[in-house]
N, C-alpha and C. Protein backbone atom coordinates (compact mmCIF):
# COMPACT_ATOMS: atom_id res chain seq x y z
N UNK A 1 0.85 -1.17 0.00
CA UNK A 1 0.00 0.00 0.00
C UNK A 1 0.90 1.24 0.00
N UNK A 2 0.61 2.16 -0.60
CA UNK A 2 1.19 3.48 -0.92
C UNK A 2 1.37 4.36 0.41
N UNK A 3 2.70 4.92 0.99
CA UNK A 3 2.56 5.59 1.88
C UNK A 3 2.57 6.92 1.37
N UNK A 4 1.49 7.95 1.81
CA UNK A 4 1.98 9.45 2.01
C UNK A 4 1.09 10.46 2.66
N UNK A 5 1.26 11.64 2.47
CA UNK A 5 0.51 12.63 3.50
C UNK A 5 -0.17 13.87 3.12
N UNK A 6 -0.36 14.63 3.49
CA UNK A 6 -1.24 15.67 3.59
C UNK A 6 -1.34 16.71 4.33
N UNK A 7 -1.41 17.53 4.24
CA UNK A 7 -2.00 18.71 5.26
C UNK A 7 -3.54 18.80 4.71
N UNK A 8 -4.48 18.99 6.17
CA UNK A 8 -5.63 19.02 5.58
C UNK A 8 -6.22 20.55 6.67
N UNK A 9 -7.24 20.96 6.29
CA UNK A 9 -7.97 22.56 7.05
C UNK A 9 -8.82 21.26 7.92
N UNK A 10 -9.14 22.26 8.74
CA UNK A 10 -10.53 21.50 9.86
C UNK A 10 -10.96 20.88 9.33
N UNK A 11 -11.79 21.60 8.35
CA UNK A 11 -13.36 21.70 7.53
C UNK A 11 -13.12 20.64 6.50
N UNK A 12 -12.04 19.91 5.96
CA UNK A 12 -11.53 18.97 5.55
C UNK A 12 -11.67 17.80 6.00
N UNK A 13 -10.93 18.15 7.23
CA UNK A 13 -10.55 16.77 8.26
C UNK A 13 -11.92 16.57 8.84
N UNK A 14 -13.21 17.62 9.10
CA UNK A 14 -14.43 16.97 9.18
C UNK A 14 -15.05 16.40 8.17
N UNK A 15 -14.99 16.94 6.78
CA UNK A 15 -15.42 15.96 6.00
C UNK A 15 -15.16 14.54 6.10
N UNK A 16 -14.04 13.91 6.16
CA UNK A 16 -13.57 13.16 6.37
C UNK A 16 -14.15 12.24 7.23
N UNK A 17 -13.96 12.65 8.70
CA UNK A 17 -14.57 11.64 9.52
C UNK A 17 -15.74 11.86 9.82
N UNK A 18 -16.48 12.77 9.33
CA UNK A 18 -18.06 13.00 9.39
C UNK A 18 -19.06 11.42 9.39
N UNK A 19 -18.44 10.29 8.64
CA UNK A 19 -18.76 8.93 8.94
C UNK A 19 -18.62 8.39 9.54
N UNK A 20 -17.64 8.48 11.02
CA UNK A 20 -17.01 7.14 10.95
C UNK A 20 -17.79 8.13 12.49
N UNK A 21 -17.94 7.37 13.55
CA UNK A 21 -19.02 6.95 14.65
C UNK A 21 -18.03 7.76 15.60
N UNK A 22 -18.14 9.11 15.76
CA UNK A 22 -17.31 10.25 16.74
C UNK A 22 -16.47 10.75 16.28
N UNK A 23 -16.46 10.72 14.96
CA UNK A 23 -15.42 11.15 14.78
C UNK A 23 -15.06 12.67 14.59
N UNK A 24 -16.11 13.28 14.37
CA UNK A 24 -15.80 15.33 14.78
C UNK A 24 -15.80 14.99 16.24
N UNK A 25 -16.38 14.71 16.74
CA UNK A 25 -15.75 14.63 18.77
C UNK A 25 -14.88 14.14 18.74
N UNK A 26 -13.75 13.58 18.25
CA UNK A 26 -12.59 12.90 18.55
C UNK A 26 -11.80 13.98 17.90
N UNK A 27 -12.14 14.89 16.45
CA UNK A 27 -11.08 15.74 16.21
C UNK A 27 -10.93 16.93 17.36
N UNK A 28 -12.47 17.39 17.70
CA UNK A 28 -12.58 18.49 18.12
C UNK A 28 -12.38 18.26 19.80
N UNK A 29 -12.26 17.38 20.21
CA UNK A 29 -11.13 17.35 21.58
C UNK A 29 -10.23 17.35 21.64
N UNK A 30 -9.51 17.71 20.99
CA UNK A 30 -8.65 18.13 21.15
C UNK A 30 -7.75 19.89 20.81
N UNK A 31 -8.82 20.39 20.38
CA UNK A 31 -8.46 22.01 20.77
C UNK A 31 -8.80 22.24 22.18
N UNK A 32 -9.11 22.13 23.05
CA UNK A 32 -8.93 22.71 24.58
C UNK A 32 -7.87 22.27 24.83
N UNK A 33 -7.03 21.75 24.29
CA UNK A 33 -5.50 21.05 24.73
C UNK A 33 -4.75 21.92 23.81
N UNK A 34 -5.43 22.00 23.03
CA UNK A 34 -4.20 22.45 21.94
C UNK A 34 -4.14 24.16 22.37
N UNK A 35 -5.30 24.97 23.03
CA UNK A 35 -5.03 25.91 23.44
C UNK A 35 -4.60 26.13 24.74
N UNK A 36 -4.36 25.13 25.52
CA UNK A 36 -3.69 25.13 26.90
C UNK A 36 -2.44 24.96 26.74
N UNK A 37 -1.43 24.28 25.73
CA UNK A 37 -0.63 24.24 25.33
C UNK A 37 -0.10 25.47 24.88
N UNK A 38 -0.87 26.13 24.06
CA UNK A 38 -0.31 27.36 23.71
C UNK A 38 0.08 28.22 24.52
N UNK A 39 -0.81 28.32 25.80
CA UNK A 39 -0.87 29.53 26.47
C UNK A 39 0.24 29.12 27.76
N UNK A 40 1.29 27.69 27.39
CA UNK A 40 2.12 27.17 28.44
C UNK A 40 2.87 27.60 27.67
N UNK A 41 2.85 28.12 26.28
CA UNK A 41 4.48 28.52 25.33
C UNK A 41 4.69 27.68 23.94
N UNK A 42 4.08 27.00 24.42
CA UNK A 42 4.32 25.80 22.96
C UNK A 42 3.36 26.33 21.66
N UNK A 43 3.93 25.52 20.74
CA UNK A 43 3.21 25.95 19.08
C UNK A 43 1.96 25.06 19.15
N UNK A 44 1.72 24.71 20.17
CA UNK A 44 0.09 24.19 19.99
C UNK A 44 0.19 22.26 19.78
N UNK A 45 -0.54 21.58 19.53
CA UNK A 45 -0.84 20.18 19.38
C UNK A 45 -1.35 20.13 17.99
N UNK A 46 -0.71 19.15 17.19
CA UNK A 46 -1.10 18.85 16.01
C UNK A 46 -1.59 17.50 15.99
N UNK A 47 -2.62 17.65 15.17
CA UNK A 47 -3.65 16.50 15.46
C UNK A 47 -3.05 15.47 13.92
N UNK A 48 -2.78 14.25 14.17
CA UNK A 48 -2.29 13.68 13.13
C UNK A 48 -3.42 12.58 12.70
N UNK A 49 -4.09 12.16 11.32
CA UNK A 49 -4.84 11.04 11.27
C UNK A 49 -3.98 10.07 10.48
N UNK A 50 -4.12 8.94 10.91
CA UNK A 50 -3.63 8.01 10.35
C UNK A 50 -4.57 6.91 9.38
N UNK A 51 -4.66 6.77 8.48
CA UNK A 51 -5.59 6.28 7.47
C UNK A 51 -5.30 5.38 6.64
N UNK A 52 -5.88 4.02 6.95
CA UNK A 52 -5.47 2.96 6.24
C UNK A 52 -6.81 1.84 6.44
N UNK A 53 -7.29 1.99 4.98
CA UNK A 53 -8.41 1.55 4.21
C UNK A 53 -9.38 2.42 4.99
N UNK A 54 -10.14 2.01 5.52
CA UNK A 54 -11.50 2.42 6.12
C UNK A 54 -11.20 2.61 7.81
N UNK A 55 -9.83 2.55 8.00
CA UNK A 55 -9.30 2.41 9.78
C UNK A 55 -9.43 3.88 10.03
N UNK A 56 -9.47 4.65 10.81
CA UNK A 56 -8.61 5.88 11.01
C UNK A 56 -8.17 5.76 12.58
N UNK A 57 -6.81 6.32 12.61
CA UNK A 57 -6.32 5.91 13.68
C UNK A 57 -6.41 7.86 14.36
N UNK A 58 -6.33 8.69 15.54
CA UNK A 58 -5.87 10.23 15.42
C UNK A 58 -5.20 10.02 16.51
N UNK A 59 -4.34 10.48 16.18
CA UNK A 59 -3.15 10.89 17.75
C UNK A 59 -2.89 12.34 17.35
N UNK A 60 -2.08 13.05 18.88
CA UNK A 60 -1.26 14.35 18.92
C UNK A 60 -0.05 13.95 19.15
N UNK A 61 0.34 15.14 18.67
CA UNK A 61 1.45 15.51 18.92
C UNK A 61 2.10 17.27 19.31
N UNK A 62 3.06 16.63 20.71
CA UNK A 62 2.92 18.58 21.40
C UNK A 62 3.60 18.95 20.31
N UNK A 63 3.90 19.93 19.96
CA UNK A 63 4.81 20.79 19.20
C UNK A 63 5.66 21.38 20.34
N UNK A 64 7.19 22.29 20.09
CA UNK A 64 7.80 22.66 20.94
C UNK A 64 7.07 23.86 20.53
N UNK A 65 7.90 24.70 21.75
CA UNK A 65 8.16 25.77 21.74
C UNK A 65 8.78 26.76 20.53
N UNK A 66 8.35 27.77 20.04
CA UNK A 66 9.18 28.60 19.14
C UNK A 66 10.68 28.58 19.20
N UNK A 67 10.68 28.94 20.43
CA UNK A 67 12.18 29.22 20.86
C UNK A 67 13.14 27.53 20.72
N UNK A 68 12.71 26.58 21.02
CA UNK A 68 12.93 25.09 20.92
C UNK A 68 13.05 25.18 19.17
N UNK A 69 12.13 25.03 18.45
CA UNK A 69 12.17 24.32 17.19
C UNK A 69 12.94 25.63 16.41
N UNK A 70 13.56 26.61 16.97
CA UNK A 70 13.96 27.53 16.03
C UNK A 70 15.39 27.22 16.74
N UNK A 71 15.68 26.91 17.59
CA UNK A 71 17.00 25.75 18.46
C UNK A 71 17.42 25.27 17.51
N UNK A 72 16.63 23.90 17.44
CA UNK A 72 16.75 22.70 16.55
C UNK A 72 16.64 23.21 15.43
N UNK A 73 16.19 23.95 14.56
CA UNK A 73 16.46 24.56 13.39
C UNK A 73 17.95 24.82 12.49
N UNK A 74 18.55 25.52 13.76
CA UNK A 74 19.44 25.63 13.64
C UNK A 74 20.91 25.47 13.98
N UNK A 75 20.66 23.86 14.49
CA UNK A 75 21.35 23.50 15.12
C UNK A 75 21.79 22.10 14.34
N UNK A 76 20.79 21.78 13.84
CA UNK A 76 21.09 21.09 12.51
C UNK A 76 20.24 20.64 11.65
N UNK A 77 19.47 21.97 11.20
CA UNK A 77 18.39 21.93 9.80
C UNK A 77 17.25 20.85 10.81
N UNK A 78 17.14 20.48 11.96
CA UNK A 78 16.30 19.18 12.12
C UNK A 78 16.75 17.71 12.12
N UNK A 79 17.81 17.39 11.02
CA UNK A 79 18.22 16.56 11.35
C UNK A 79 17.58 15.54 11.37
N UNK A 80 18.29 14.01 11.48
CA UNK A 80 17.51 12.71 11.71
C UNK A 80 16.66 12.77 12.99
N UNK A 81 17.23 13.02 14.36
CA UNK A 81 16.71 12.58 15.44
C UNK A 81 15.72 14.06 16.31
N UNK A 82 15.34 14.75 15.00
CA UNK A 82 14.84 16.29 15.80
C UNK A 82 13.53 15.72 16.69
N UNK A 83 12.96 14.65 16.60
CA UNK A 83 11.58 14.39 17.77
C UNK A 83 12.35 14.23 18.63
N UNK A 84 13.68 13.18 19.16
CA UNK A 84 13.56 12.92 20.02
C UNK A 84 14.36 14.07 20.86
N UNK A 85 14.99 15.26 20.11
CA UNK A 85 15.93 16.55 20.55
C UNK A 85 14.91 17.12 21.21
N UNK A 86 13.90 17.24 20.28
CA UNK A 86 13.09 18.43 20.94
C UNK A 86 12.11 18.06 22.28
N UNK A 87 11.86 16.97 22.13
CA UNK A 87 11.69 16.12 23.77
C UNK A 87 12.36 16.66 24.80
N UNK A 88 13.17 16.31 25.07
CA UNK A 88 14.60 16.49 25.25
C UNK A 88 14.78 17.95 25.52
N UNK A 89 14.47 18.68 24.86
CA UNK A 89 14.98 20.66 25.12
C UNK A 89 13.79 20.94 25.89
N UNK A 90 12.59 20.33 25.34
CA UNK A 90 11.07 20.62 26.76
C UNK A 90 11.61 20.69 27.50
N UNK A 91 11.86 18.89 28.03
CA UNK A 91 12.03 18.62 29.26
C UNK A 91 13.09 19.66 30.34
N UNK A 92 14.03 19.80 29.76
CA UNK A 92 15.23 21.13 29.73
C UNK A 92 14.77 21.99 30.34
N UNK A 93 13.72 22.35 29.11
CA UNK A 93 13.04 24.30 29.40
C UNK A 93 12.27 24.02 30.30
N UNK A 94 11.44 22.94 30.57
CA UNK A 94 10.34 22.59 32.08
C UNK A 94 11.46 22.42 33.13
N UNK A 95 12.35 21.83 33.33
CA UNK A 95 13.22 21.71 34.61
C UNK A 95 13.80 23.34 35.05
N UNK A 96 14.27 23.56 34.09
CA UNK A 96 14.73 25.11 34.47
C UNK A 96 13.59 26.15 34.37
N UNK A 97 12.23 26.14 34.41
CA UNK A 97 11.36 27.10 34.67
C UNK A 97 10.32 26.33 35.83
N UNK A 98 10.21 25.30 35.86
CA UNK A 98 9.71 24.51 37.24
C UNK A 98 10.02 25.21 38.85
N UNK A 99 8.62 25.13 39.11
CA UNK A 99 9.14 25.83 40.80
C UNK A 99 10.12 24.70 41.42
N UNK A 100 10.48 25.02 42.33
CA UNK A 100 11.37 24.44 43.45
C UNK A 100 10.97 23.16 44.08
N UNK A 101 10.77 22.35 44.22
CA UNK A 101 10.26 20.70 44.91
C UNK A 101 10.20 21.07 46.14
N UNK A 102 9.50 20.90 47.11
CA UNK A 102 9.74 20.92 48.57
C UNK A 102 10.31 19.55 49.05
């Protein structure tokens, strides 16, 4: 089977699963995350569908931070291993802006 991808608008991605049994409630839960995310610093949650025959699979994914993926940008174009870097620089930027542990 042919692999490849897409960028799709909302109004797309509801067409789409407008059939399949929740599936605008399964896209659209996930913007209250994706704007809580934002407002922690990050570029938001990208909603990924995965589609194979009549399956659809949706997961997220966080996005970093501006300041993170413009890091990794240039630190080496992205590179092979930029998911697991930018993991990795979160975790970083959360330890060093994290309050104090009692």
């Amino acid at each position: 089977m042919p692999v490849g991808g897409f960028d799709l608008t909302m109004d797309e991605a509801r067409d789409m699963l407008h059939m399949m049994p929740n599936g605008i409630q399964l896209l659209e839960s996930g913007k209250e995350n994706h704007e809580f995310m934002k407002k922690k610093g990050s570029l938001g949650i990208a909603t990924l569908l995965l589609m194979a025959n009549k399956v659809v699979d949706i997961t997220r994914i966080v996005l970093p931070s501006q300041q993170v993926a413009q890091t990794m940008q240039q630190a080496d174009n992205w590179g092979q291993d930029w998911f697991v870097l930018t993991k990795v620089m979160r975790l970083a930027m959360h330890l060093q802006t994290a309050p104090p542990q009692k």
